[in-house]
Protein backbone atom coordinates (compact mmCIF):
# COMPACT_ATOMS: atom_id res chain seq x y z
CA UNK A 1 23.38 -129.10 -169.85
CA UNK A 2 23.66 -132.78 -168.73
CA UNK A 3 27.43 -133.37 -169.66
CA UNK A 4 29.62 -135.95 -169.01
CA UNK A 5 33.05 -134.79 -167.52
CA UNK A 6 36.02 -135.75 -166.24
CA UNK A 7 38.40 -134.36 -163.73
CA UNK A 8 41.79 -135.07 -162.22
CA UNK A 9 41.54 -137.43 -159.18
CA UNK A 10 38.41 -139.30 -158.97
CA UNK A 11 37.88 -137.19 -162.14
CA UNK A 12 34.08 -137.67 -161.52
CA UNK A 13 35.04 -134.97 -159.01
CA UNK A 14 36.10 -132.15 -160.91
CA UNK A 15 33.28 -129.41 -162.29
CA UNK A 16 32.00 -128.73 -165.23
CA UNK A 17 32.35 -125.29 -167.05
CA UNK A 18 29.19 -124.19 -167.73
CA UNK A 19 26.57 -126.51 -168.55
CA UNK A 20 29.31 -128.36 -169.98
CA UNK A 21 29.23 -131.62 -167.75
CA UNK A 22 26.89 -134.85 -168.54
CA UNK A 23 26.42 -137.66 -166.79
CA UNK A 24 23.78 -139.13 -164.10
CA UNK A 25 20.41 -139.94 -164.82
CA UNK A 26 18.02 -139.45 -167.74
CA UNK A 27 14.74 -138.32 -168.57
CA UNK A 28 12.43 -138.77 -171.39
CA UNK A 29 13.30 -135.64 -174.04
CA UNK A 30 10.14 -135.06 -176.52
CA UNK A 31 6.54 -136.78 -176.91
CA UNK A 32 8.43 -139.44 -179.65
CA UNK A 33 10.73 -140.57 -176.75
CA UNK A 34 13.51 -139.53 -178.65
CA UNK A 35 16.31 -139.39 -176.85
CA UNK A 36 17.00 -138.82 -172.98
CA UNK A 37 18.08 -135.81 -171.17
CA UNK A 38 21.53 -136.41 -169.81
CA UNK A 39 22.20 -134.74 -166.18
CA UNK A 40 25.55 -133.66 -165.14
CA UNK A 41 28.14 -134.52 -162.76
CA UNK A 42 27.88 -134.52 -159.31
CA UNK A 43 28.70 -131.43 -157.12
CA UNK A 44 32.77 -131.77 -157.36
CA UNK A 45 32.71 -132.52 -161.14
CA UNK A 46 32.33 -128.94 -161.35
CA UNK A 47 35.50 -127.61 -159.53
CA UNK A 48 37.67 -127.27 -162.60
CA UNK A 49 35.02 -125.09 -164.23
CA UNK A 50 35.04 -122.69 -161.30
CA UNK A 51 38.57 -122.64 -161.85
CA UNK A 52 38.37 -121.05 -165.24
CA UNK A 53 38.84 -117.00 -165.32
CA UNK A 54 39.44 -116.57 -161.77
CA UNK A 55 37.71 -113.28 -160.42
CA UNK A 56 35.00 -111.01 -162.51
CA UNK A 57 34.67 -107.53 -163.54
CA UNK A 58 31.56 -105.88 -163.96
CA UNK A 59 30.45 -105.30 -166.75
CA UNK A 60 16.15 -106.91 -169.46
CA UNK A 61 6.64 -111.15 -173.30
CA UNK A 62 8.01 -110.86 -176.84
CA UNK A 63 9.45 -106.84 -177.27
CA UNK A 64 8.56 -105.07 -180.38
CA UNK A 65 11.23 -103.29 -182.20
CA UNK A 66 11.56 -99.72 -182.32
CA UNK A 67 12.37 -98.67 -186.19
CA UNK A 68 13.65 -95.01 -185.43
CA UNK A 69 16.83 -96.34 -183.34
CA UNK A 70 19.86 -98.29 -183.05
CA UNK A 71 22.43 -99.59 -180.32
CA UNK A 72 25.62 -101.97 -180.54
CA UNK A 73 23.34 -104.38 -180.40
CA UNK A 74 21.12 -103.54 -183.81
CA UNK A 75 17.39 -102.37 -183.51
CA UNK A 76 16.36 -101.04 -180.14
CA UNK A 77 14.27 -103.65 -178.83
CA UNK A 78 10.84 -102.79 -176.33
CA UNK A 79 9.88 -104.41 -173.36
CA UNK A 80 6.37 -104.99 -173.02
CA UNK A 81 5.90 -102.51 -171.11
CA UNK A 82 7.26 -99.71 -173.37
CA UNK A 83 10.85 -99.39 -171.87
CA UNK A 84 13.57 -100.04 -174.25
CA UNK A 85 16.23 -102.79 -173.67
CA UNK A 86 19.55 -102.16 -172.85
CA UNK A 87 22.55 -103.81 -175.06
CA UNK A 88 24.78 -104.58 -172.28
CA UNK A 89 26.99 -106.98 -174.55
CA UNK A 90 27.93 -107.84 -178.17
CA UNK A 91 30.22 -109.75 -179.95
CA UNK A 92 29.94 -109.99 -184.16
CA UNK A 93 33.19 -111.22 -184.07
CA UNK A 94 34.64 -108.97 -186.91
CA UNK A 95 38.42 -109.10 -187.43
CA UNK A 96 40.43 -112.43 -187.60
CA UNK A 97 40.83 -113.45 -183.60
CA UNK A 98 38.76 -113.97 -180.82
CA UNK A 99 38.57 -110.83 -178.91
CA UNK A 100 40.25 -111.98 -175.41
CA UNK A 101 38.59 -108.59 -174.14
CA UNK A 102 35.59 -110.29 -173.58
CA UNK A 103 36.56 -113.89 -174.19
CA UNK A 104 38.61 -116.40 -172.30
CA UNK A 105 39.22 -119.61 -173.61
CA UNK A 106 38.89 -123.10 -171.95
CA UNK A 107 42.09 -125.26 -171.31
CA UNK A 108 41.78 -128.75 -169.79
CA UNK A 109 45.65 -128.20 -168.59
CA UNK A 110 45.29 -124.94 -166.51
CA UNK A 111 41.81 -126.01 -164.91
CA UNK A 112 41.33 -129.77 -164.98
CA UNK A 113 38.11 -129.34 -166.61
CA UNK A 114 36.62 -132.07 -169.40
CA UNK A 115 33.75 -133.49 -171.12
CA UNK A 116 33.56 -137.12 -172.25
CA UNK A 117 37.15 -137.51 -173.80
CA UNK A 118 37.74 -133.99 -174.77
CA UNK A 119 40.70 -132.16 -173.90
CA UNK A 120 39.73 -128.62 -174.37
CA UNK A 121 42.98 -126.41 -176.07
CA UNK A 122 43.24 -122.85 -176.85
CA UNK A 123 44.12 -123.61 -180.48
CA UNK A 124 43.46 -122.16 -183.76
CA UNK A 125 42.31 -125.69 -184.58
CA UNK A 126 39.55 -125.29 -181.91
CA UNK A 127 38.65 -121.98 -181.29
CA UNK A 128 38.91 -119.68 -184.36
CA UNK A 129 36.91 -116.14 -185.71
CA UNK A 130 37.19 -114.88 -189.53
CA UNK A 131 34.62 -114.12 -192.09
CA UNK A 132 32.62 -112.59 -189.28
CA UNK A 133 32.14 -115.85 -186.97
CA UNK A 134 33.37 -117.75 -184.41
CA UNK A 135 34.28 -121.63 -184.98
CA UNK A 136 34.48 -123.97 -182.13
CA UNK A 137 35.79 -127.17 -183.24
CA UNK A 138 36.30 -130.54 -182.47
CA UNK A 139 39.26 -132.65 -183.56
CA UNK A 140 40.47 -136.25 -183.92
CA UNK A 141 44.41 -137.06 -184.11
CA UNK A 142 46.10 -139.60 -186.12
CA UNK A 143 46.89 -140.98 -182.39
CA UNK A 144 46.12 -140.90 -178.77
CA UNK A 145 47.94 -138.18 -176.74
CA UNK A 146 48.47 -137.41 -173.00
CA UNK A 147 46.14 -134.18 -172.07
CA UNK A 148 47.76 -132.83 -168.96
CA UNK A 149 45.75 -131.83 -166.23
CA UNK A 150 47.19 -130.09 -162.78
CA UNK A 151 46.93 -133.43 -160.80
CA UNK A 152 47.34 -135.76 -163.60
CA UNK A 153 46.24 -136.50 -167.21
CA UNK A 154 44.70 -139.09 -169.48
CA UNK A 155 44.78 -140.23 -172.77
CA UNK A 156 42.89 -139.27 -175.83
CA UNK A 157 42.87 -138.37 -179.45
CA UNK A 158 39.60 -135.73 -179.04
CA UNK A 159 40.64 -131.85 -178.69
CA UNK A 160 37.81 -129.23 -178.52
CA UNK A 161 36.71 -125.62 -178.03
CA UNK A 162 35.00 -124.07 -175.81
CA UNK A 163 34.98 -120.37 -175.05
CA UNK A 164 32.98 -118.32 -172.31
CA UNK A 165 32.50 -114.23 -170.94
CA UNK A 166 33.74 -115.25 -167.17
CA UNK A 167 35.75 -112.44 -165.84
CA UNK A 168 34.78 -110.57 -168.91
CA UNK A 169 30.80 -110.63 -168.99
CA UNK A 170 27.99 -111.63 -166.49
CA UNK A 171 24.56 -110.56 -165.76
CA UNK A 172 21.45 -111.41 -163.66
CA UNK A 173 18.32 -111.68 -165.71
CA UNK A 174 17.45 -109.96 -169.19
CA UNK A 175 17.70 -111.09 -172.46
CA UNK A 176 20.48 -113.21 -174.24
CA UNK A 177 20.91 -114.22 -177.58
CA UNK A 178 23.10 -116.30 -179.68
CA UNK A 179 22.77 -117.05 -183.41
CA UNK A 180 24.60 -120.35 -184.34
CA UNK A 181 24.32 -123.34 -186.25
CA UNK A 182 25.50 -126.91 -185.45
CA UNK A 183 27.71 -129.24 -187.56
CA UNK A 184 25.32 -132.45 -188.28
CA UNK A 185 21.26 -133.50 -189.27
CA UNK A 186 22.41 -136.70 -189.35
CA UNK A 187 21.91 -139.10 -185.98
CA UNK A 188 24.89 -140.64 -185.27
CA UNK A 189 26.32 -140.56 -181.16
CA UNK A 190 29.42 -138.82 -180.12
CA UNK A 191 28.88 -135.09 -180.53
CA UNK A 192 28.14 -132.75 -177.95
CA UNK A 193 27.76 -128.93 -177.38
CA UNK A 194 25.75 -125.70 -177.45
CA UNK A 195 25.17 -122.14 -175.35
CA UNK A 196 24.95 -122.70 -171.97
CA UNK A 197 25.29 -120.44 -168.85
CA UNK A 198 27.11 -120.54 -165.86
CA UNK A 199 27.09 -118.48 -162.70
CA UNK A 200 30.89 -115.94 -161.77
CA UNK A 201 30.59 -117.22 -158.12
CA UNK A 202 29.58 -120.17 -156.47
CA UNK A 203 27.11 -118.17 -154.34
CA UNK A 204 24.87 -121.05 -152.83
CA UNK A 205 27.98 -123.52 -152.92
CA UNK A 206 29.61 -125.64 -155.60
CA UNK A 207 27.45 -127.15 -158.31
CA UNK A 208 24.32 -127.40 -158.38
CA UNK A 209 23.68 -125.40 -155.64
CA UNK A 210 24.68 -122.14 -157.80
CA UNK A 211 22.95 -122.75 -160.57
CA UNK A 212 23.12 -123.55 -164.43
CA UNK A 213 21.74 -122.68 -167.51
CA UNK A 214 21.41 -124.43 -170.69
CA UNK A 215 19.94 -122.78 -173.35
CA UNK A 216 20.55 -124.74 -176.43
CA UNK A 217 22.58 -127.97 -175.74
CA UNK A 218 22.92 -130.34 -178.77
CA UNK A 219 23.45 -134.18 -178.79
CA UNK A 220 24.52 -135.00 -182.47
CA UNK A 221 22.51 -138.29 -181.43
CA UNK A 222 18.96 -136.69 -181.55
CA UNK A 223 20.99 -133.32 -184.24
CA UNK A 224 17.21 -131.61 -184.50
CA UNK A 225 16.43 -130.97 -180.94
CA UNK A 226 18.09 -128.43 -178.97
CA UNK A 227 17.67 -129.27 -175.09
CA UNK A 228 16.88 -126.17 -172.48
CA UNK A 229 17.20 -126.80 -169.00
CA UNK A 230 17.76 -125.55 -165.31
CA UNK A 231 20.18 -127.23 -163.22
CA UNK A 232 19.79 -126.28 -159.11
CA UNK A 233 19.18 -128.01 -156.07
CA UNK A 234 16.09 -129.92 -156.44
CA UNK A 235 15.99 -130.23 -160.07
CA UNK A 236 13.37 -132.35 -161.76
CA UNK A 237 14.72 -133.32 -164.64
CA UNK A 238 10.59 -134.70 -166.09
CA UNK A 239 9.99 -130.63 -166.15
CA UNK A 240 13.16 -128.22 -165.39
CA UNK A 241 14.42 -129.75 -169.44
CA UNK A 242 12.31 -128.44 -172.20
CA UNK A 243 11.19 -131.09 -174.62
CA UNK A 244 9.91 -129.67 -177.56
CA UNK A 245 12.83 -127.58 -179.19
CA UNK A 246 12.50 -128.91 -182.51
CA UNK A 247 15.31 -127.66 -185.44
CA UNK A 248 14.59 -129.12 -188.83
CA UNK A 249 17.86 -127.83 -189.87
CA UNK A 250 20.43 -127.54 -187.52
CA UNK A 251 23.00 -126.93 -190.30
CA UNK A 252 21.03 -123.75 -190.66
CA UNK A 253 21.63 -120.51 -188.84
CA UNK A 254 18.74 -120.61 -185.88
CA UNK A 255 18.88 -117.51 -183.12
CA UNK A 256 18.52 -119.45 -179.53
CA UNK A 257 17.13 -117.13 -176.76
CA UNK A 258 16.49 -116.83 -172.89
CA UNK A 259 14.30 -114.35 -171.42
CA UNK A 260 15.21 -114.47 -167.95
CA UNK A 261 13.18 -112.33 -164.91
CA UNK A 262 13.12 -113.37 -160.78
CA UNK A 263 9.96 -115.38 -161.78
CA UNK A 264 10.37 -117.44 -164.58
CA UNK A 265 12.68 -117.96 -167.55
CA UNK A 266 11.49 -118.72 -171.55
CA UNK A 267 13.39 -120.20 -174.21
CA UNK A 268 13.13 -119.07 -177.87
CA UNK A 269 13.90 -120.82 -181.02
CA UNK A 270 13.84 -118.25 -183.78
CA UNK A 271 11.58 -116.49 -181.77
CA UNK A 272 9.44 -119.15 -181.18
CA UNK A 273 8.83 -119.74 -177.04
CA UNK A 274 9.15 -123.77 -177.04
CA UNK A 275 9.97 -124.19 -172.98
CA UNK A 276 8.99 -122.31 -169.61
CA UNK A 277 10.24 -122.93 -166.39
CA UNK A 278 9.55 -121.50 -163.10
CA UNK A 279 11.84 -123.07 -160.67
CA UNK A 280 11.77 -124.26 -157.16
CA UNK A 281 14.96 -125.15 -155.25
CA UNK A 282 15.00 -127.22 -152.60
CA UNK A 283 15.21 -125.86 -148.95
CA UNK A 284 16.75 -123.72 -147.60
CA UNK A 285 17.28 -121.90 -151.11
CA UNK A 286 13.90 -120.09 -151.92
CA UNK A 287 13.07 -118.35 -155.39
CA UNK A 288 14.48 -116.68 -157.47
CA UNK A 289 17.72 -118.72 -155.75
CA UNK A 290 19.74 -120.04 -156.83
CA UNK A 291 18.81 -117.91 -160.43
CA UNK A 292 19.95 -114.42 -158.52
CA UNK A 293 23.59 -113.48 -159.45
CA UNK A 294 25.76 -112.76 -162.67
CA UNK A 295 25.82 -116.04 -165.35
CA UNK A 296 28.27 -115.62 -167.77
CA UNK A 297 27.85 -117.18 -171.51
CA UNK A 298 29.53 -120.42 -172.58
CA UNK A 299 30.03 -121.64 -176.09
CA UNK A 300 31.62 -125.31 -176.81
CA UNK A 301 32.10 -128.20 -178.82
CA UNK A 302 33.25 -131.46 -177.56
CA UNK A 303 32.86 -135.16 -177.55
CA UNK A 304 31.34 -137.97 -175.47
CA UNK A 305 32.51 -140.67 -173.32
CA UNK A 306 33.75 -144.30 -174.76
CA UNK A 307 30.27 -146.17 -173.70
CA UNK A 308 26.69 -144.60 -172.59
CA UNK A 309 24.36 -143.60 -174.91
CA UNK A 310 25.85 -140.38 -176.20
CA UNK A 311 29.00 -142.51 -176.94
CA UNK A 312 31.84 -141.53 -179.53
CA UNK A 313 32.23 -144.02 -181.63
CA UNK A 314 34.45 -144.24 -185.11
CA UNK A 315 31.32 -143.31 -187.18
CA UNK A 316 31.41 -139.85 -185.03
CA UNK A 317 31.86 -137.32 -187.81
CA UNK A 318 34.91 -135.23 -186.89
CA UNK A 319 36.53 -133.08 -187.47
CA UNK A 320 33.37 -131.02 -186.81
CA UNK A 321 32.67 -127.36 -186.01
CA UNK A 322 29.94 -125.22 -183.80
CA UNK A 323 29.87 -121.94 -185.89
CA UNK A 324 28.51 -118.91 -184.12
CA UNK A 325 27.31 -115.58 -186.01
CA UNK A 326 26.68 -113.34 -183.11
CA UNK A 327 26.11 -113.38 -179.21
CA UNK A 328 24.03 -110.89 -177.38
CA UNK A 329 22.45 -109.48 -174.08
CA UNK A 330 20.14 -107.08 -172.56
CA UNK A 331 19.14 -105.85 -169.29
């Protein structure tokens, strides 16, 4: 997810949770030139993200569906070639918290990790489940406050969610699914967020060497087109971002889905394919590197910087919320 974050220090030097950083260069996103894909961060803008959760715990074409079973995950869903997917995680968030089983929650204080002028707080105001979703919001106060970070801090009136399965949940490969809708349709800057993926261990080395996943990130500047993309070592952003990931209504409920193998990975839009990528890292990584280890899921909501394209700006609608109805995977 291009992002734009901030870190302590030379705050351009801290990481990124997840697909959550944006800055760097652009690239054209869809035939109308609406829009350009924002990259992230470089390498050390990542750091604080790889701070987040610590250490993990363990935890698979269009398939058919199978109408004579079930699993936690609904209908038992078939592979092409006639094996049956495994649900390897759920969350329908039932009940009235988030379940910290297979959640942690993102806080700029304990990691050092932001986006734009977000200070991300584990908050009822920001992260929230009842009624059988999850609500990651984004806030405005009355006035500027300090967010504390573990070298320093800065000033800002933005507070956001983000949530994420590290420690709880990772994979390699298979299928994952997330069923959410966004907050605006109408184009004004300053939003930012989405499902995004991010690897448990810097394997190949700090960011982008490892690896990241975006499967739906969402500018409120261009609200009806979600943005899939790989970020790795010799990323071309003209064809590793997807470009045609329309969403009349991204107020609606939409399911976003990666199918992800050694080979290539396809993203779905209500089970639409609308972007396909087979990558290829720069040297000495080979395929399927850097895309070879456990990603974990992220889910946030946020804010931009003060200038740049993607800018919050005082017509920014906030309060605003990222509401999710379920998130799934297979292997």
């Amino acid at each position: 997810m291009g992002r734009s974050v901030r870190g302590r220090g030379s705050m351009l030097a801290v990481v990124l949770l997840v697909a959550l950083a944006l800055v760097g260069g652009f690239a054209p996103v869809g035939a109308t030139g609406e829009g350009r894909v924002q990259d992230p961060l470089p390498p050390g803008d990542r750091a604080a993200l790889d701070r987040w959760g610590g250490t993990a715990t363990p935890a698979d074409s269009a398939p058919t569906t199978s109408r004579a079973a079930r699993n936690r995950c609904g209908k038992v869903l078939v592979k092409p070639n006639g094996r049956r997917w495994r649900c390897s995680f759920v969350d329908n968030f039932a009940g009235t918290q988030l379940n910290r089983d297979k959640w942690i929650v993102q806080q700029t204080h304990e990691t050092g990790f932001y986006t734009g002028l977000t200070c991300y707080q584990d908050d009822p105001s920001t992260v929230a489940v009842g009624n059988g979703k999850l609500r990651v919001s984004v806030r405005k106060a009355r006035r500027e406050f300090s967010c504390r970070l573990p070298g320093g801090r800065f000033s800002t009136p933005y507070s956001g969610g983000m949530v994420g399965t590290r420690t709880k949940f990772s994979q390699t490969y298979g299928r994952w699914e997330v069923r959410a809708k966004f907050p605006t349709a109408k184009r004004v800057s300053g939003l930012h967020g989405g499902y995004w993926m991010y690897p448990f261990e810097q394997t190949y080395g700090p960011w982008p060497e490892s690896g990241e996943i975006d499967v739906a990130e969402w500018w409120s500047k261009f609200p009806r087109r979600i943005i899939p993309s790989l970020h790795f070592d010799g990323r071309d952003r003209r064809v590793d971002s997807g470009r045609n990931c329309l969403v009349p209504k991204p107020t609606r409920f939409h399911t976003y889905r990666l199918l992800w193998t050694p080979k290539v990975m396809r993203f779905f839009v209500d089970g639409r394919q609308c972007f396909k990528r087979s990558w290829q890292p720069r040297l000495p990584q080979r395929a399927p590197q850097p895309f070879d280890h456990p990603f974990s899921f992220i889910l946030h909501l946020g804010v931009g910087k003060a200038g740049g394209p993607h800018k919050v700006t005082d017509r920014t609608k906030v309060p605003a919320t990222f509401v999710v109805d379920y998130a799934k995977a297979w292997r």
